[in-house]
Protein backbone atom coordinates (compact mmCIF):
# COMPACT_ATOMS: atom_id res chain seq x y z
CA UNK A 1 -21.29 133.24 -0.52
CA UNK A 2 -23.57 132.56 2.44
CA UNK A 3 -21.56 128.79 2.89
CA UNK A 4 -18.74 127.33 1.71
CA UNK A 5 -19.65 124.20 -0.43
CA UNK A 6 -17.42 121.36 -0.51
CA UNK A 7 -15.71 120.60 -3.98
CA UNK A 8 -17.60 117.77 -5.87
CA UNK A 9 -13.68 116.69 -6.83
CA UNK A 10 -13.11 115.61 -3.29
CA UNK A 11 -16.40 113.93 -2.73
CA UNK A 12 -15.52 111.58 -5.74
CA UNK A 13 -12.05 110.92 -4.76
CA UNK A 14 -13.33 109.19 -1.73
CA UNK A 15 -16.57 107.78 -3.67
CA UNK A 16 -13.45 106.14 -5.70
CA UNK A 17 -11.22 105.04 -3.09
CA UNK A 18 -14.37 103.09 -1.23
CA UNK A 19 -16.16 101.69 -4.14
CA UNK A 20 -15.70 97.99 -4.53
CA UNK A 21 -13.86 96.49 -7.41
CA UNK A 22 -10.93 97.92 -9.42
CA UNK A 23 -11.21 101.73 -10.07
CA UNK A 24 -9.28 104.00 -13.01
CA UNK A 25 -8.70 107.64 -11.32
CA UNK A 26 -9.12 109.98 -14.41
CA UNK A 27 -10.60 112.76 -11.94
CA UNK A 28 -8.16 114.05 -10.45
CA UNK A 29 -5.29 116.19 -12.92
CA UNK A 30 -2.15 114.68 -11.07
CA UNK A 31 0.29 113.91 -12.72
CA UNK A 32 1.48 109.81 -13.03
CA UNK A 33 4.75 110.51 -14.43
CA UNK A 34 8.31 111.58 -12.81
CA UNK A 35 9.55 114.61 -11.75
CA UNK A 36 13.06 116.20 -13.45
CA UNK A 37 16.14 114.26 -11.58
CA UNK A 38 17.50 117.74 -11.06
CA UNK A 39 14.49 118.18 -8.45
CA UNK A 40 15.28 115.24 -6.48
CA UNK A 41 19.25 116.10 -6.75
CA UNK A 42 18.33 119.42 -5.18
CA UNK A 43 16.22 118.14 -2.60
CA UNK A 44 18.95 116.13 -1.63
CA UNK A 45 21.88 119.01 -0.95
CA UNK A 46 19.15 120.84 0.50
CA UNK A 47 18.66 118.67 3.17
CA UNK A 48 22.55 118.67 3.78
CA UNK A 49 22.27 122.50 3.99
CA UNK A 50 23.04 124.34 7.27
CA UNK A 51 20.59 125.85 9.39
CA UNK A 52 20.00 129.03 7.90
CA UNK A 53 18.55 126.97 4.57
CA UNK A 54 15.81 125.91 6.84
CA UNK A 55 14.18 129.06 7.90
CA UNK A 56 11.77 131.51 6.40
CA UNK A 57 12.63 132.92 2.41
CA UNK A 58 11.95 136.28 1.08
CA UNK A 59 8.17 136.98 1.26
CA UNK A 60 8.53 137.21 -2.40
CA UNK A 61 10.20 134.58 -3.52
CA UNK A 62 14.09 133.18 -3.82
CA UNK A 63 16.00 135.45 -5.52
CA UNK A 64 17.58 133.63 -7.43
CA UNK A 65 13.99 131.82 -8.83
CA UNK A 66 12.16 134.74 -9.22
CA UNK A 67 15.13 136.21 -11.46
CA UNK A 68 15.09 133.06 -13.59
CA UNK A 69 11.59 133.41 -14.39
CA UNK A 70 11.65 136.89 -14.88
CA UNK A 71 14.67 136.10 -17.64
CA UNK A 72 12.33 133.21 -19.06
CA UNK A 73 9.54 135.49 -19.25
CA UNK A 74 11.15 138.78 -20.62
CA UNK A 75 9.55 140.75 -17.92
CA UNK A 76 11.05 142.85 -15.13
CA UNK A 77 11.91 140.56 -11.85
CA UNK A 78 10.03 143.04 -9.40
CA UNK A 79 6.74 141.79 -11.08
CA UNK A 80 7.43 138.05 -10.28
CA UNK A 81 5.73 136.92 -6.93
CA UNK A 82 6.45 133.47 -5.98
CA UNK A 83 2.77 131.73 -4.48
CA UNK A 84 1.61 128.54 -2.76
CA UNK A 85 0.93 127.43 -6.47
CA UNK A 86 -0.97 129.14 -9.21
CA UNK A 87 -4.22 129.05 -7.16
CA UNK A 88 -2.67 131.13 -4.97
CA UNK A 89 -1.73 133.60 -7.87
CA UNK A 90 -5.12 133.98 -8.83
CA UNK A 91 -6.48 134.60 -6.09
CA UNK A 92 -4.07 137.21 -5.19
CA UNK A 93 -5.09 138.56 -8.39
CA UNK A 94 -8.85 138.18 -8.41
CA UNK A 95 -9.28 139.57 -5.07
CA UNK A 96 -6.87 142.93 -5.39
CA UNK A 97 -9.20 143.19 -8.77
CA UNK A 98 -12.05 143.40 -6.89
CA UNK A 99 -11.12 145.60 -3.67
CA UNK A 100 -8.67 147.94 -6.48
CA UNK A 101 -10.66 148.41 -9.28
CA UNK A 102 -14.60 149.74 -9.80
CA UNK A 103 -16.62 146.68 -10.62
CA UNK A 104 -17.71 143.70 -8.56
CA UNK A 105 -18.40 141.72 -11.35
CA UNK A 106 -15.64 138.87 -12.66
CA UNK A 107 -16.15 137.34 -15.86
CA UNK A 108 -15.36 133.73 -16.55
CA UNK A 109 -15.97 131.27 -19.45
CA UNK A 110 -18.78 128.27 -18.86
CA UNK A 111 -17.69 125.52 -18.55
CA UNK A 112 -15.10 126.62 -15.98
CA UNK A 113 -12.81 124.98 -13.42
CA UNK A 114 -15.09 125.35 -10.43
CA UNK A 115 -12.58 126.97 -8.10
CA UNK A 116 -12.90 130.43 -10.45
CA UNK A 117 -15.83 130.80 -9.55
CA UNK A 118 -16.11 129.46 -6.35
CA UNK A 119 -13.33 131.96 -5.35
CA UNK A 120 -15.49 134.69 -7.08
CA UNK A 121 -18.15 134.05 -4.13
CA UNK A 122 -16.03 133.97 -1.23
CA UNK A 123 -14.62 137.06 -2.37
CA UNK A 124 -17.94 138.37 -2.43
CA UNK A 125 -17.89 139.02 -6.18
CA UNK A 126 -20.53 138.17 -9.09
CA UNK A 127 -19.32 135.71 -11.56
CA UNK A 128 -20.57 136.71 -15.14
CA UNK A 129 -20.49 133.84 -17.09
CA UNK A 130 -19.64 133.54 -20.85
CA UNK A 131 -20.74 130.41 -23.31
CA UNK A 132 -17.42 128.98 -24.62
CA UNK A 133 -16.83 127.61 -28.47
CA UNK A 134 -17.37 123.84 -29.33
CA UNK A 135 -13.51 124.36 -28.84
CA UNK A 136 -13.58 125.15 -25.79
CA UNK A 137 -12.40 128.61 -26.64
CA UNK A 138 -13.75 132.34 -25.68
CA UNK A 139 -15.14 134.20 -28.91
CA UNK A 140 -13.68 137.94 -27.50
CA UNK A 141 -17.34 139.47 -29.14
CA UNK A 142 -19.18 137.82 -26.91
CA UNK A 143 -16.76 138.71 -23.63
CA UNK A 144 -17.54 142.25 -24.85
CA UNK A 145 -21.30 141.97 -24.78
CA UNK A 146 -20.77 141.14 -20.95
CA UNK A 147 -18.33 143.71 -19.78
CA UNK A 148 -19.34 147.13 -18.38
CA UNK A 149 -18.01 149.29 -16.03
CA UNK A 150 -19.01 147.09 -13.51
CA UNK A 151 -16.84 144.37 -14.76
CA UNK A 152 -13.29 144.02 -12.16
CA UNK A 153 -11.44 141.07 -13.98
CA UNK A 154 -11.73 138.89 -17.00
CA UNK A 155 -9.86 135.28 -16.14
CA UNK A 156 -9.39 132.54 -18.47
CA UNK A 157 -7.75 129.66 -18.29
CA UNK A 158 -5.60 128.26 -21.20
CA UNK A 159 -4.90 125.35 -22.03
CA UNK A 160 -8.03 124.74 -20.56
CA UNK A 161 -9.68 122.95 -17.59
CA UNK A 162 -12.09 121.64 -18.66
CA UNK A 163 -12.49 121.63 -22.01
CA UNK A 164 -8.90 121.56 -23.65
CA UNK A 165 -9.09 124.96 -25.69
CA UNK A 166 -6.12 127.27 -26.10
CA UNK A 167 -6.49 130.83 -27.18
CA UNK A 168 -4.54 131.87 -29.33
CA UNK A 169 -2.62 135.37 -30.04
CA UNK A 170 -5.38 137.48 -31.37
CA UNK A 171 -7.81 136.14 -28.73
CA UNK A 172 -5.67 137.13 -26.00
CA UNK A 173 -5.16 140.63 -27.15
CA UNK A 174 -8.67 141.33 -27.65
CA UNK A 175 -9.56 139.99 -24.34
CA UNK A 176 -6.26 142.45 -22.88
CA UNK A 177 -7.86 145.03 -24.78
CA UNK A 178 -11.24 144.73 -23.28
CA UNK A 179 -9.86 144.40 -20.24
CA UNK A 180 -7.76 147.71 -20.71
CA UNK A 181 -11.52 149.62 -22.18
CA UNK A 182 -13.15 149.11 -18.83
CA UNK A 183 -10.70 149.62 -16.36
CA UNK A 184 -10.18 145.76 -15.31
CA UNK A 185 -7.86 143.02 -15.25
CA UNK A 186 -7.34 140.84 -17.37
CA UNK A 187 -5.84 137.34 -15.52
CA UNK A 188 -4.51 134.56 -17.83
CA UNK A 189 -3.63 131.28 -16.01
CA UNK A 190 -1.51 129.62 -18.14
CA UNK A 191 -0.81 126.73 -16.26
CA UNK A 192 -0.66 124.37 -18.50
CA UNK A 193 1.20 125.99 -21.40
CA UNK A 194 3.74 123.04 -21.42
CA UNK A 195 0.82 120.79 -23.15
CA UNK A 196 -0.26 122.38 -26.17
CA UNK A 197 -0.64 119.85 -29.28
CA UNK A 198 -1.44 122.18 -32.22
CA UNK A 199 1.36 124.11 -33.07
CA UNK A 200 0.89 127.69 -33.02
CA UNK A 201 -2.25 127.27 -31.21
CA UNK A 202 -1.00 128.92 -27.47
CA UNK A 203 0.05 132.29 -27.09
CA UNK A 204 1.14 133.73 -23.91
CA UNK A 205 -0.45 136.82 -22.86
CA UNK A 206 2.97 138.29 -22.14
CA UNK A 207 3.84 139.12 -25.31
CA UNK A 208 1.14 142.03 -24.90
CA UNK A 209 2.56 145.13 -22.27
CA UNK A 210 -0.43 146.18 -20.72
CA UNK A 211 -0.90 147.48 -17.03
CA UNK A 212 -4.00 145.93 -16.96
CA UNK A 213 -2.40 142.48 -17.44
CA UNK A 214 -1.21 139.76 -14.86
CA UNK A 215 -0.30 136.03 -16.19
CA UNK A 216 -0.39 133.32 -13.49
CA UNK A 217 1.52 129.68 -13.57
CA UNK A 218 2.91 127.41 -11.87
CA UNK A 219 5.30 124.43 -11.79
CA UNK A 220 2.83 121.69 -10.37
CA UNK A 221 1.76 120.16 -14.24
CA UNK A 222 5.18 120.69 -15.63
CA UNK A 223 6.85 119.04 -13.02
CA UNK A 224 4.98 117.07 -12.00
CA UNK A 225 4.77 118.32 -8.56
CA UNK A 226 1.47 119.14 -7.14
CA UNK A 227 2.55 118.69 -3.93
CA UNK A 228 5.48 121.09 -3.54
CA UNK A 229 3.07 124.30 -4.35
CA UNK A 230 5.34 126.57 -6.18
CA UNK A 231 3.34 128.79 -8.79
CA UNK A 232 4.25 132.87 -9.88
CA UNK A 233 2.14 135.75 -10.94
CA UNK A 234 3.35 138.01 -13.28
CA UNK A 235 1.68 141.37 -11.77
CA UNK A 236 1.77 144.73 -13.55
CA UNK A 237 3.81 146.97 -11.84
CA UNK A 238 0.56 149.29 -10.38
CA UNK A 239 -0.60 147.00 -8.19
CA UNK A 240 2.48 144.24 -7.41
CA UNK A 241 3.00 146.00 -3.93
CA UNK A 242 -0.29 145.53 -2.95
CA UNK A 243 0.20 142.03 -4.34
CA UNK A 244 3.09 141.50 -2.27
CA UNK A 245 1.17 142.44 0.65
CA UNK A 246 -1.64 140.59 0.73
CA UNK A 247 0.47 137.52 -0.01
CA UNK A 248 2.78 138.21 2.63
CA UNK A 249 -0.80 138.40 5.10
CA UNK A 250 -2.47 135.66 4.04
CA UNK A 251 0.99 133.02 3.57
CA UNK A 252 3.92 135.17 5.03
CA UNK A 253 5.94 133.18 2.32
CA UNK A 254 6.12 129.98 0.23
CA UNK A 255 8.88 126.69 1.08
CA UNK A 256 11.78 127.31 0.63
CA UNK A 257 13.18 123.92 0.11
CA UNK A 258 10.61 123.48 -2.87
CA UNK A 259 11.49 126.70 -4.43
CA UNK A 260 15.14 125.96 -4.05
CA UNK A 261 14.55 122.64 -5.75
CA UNK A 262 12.49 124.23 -8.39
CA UNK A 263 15.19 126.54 -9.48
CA UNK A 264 17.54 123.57 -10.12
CA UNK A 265 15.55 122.09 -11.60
CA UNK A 266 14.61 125.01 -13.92
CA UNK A 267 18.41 125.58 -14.90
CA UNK A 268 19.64 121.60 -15.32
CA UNK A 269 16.42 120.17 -16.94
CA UNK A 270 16.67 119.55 -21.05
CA UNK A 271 13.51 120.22 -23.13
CA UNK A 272 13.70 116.84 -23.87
CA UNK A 273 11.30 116.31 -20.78
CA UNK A 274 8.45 118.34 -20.75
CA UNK A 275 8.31 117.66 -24.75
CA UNK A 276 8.54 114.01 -24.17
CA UNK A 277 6.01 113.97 -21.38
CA UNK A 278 3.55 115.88 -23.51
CA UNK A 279 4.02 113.78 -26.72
CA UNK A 280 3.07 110.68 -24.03
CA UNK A 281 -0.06 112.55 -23.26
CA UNK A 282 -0.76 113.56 -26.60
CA UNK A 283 -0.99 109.74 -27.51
CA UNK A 284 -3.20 109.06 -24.11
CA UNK A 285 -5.41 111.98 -25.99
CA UNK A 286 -5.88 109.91 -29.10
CA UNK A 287 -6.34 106.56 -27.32
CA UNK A 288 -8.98 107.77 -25.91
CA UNK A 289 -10.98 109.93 -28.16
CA UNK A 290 -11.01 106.88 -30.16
CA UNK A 291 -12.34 104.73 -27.86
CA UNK A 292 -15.16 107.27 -27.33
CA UNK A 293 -15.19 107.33 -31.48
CA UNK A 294 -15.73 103.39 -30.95
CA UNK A 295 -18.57 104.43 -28.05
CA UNK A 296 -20.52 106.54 -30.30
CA UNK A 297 -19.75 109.55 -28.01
CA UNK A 298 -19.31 113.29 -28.50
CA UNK A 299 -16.45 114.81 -27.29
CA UNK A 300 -14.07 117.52 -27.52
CA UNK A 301 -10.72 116.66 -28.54
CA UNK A 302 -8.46 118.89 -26.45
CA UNK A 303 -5.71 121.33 -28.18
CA UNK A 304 -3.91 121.24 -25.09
CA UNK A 305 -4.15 120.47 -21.00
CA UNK A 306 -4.97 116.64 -20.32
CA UNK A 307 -8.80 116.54 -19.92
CA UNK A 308 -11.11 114.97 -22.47
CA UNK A 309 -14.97 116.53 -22.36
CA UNK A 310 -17.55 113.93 -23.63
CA UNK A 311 -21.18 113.10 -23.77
CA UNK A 312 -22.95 109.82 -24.09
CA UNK A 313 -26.37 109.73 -24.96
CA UNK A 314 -29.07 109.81 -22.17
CA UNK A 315 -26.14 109.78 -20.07
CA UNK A 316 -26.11 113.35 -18.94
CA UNK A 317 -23.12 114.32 -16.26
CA UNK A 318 -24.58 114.52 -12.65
CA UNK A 319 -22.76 113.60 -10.30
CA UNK A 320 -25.31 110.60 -9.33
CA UNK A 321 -24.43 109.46 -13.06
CA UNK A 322 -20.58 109.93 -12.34
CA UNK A 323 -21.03 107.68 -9.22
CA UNK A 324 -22.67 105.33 -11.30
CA UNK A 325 -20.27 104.79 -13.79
CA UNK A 326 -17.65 104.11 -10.93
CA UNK A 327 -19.49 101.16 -9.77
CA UNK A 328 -20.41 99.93 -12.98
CA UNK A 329 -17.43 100.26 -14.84
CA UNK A 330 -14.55 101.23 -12.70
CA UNK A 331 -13.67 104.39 -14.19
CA UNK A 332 -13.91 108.21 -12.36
CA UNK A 333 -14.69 110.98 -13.99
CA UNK A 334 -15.93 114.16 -13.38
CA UNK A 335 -19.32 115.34 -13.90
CA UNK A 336 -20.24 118.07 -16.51
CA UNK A 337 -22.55 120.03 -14.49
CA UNK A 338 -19.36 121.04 -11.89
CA UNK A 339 -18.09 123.10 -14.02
CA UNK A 340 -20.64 125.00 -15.28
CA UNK A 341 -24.37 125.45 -17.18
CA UNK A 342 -23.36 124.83 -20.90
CA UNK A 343 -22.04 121.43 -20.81
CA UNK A 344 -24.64 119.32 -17.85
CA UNK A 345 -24.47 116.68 -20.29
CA UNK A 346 -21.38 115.86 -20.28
CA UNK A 347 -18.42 114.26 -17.90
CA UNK A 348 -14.88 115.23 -17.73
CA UNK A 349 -11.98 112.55 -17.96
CA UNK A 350 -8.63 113.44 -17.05
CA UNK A 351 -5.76 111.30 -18.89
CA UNK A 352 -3.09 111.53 -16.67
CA UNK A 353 -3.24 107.75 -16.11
CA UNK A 354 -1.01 105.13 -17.49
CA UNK A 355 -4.46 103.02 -17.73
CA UNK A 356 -5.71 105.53 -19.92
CA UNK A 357 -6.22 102.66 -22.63
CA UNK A 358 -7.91 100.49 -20.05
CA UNK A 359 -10.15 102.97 -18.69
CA UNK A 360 -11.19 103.80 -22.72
CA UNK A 361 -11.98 99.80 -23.28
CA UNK A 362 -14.15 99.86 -20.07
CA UNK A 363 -16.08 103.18 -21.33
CA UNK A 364 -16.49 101.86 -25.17
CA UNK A 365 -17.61 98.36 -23.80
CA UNK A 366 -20.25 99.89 -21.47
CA UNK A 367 -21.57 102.53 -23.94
CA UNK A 368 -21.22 100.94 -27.39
């Protein structure tokens, strides 16, 4: 890319924070609730730790976390990497993909979380882009259509960002498979797998062996720790030393006092958590879709992730519309044409707001 652009997410965070009046965040997807207790407990005896604790980890990860994950997983521990969060991962990914294998060409659904393809650029690949489903989901016929040999990765993103699809077990392995017919990678960020509301809908990709395969996550959403940056790839073993390399050159390693704190918190923290966080966002999800119901809006009802896509008529989603819907009704969203072509006319709310219900009254009062 001849210049780097600066993300329409930040503009609007600041549009936000200086508008006058009261104003709902539901761009941003950070979390509002708490993190485990076990994090904070770990924090805590870290801090108490002698000096050794405080100096550089294994370029790779803990030990100890990377084995955990590998166990939770079912995968071999010398495939976990440890990264400065899943973006991180990806990237790792996306760029050995395009340096390692034939094509320049990486192919990505529309609407897309704008970082994909963003990253695509300033890696000096071509994103291919690929109409999603009303359901926000990838129909693996028409990834096909747009793969060649020139094709170096397929990524997708599920639960989604922006659109709140989850692929499922036979769309993942036809996508692997694709990937594995022209000698590409197939990258599944899966980074919100802990909010999936249909049951049976999410598959992970690891339950397919392929060496064409990497899975990315990360423990920011889950967590609910953004800030401490501690994601994974899962890497096949071909290319996980070149992984491991470019890691090491580009972050020399990840914190250790958040990984530490992660792996308590991975061994002490019940189910009982992430399943009652995402039943609380399940209920933010029907709040609001019914307050866009009650707007006469079209929208997307999300199978998993916490963003709502929707589209008010003549109210198509530029970002001068986004701005003025800030100053008019006190509520940020996201405009539809960041993430893509196929969906200009809509905006993007994320729910992870305890004013979710607020922010729906303001929309349904303005619109209907």
């Amino acid at each position: 890319m001849d210049e780097y652009e600066r993300p329409v997410f930040f503009h609007l965070m600041e549009y936000a924070a200086e508008a006058e009046g009261d104003v709902i965040d539901m761009v941003s997807g950070t979390p509002d609730w708490e993190p485990p207790e076990a994090l904070r407990d770990g924090l805590k005896r870290y801090a108490d730790g002698d000096s050794r604790s405080f100096q550089y980890p294994p370029s790779d990860g803990l030990s100890g976390l990377r084995e955990a994950i590998a166990e939770r997983r079912g995968v071999d521990v010398d495939r976990v990497v440890i990264t400065n969060g899943a973006g991180e991962a990806n990237y790792l990914a996306m760029a050995t993909a395009l340096e390692t294998y034939s094509g320049d060409e990486i192919v990505l659904a529309d609407p897309v979380y704008p970082y994909y393809h963003k990253r695509t650029e300033m890696l000096n690949g071509t994103p291919r882009f690929v109409t999603s489903e009303a359901d926000g989901t990838l129909d693996p016929v028409a990834v096909r259509d747009v793969t060649s040999d020139d094709t170096a990765a397929i990524v997708v993103n599920s639960p989604n960002n922006p659109t709140g699809g989850v692929y499922g077990r036979e769309t993942k392995r036809e996508l692997v498979e694709i990937a594995e017919a022209n000698d590409a990678l197939f990258i599944s960020d899966e980074v919100y797998d802990r909010f999936v509301y249909d049951e049976g809908a999410f598959e992970t990709a690891l339950s397919f062996e392929s060496p064409n395969l990497v899975v990315t996550n990360s423990f920011s959403k889950s967590m609910a720790i953004t800030g401490y940056r501690v994601g994974y790839g899962v890497f096949p073993p071909e290319i996980v030393d070149e992984i491991r390399t470019r890691h090491m050159l580009v972050n020399v390693t990840s914190s250790r006092p958040a990984q530490r704190a992660v792996l308590d918190a991975l061994s002490e923290t019940p189910e009982a958590y992430y399943e009652r966080n995402r039943e609380m966002l399940a209920e933010r999800v029907r709040t609001f879709c019914a307050a866009l119901e009650e707007a006469g809006a079209e929208y997307t009802r999300p199978k998993g992730g916490f963003y709502v896509m929707a589209r008010f008529e003549g109210y198509p989603g530029t970002l001068e519309n986004t701005e003025r819907l800030i100053d008019e009704t006190g509520v940020a969203g996201m405009p539809g044409n960041a993430f893509g072509e196929t969906r200009t006319d809509w905006l993007r709310f994320a729910v992870v707001t305890p004013r979710v219900t607020e922010a729906a009254g303001r929309l349904a009062a303005y619109f209907g």
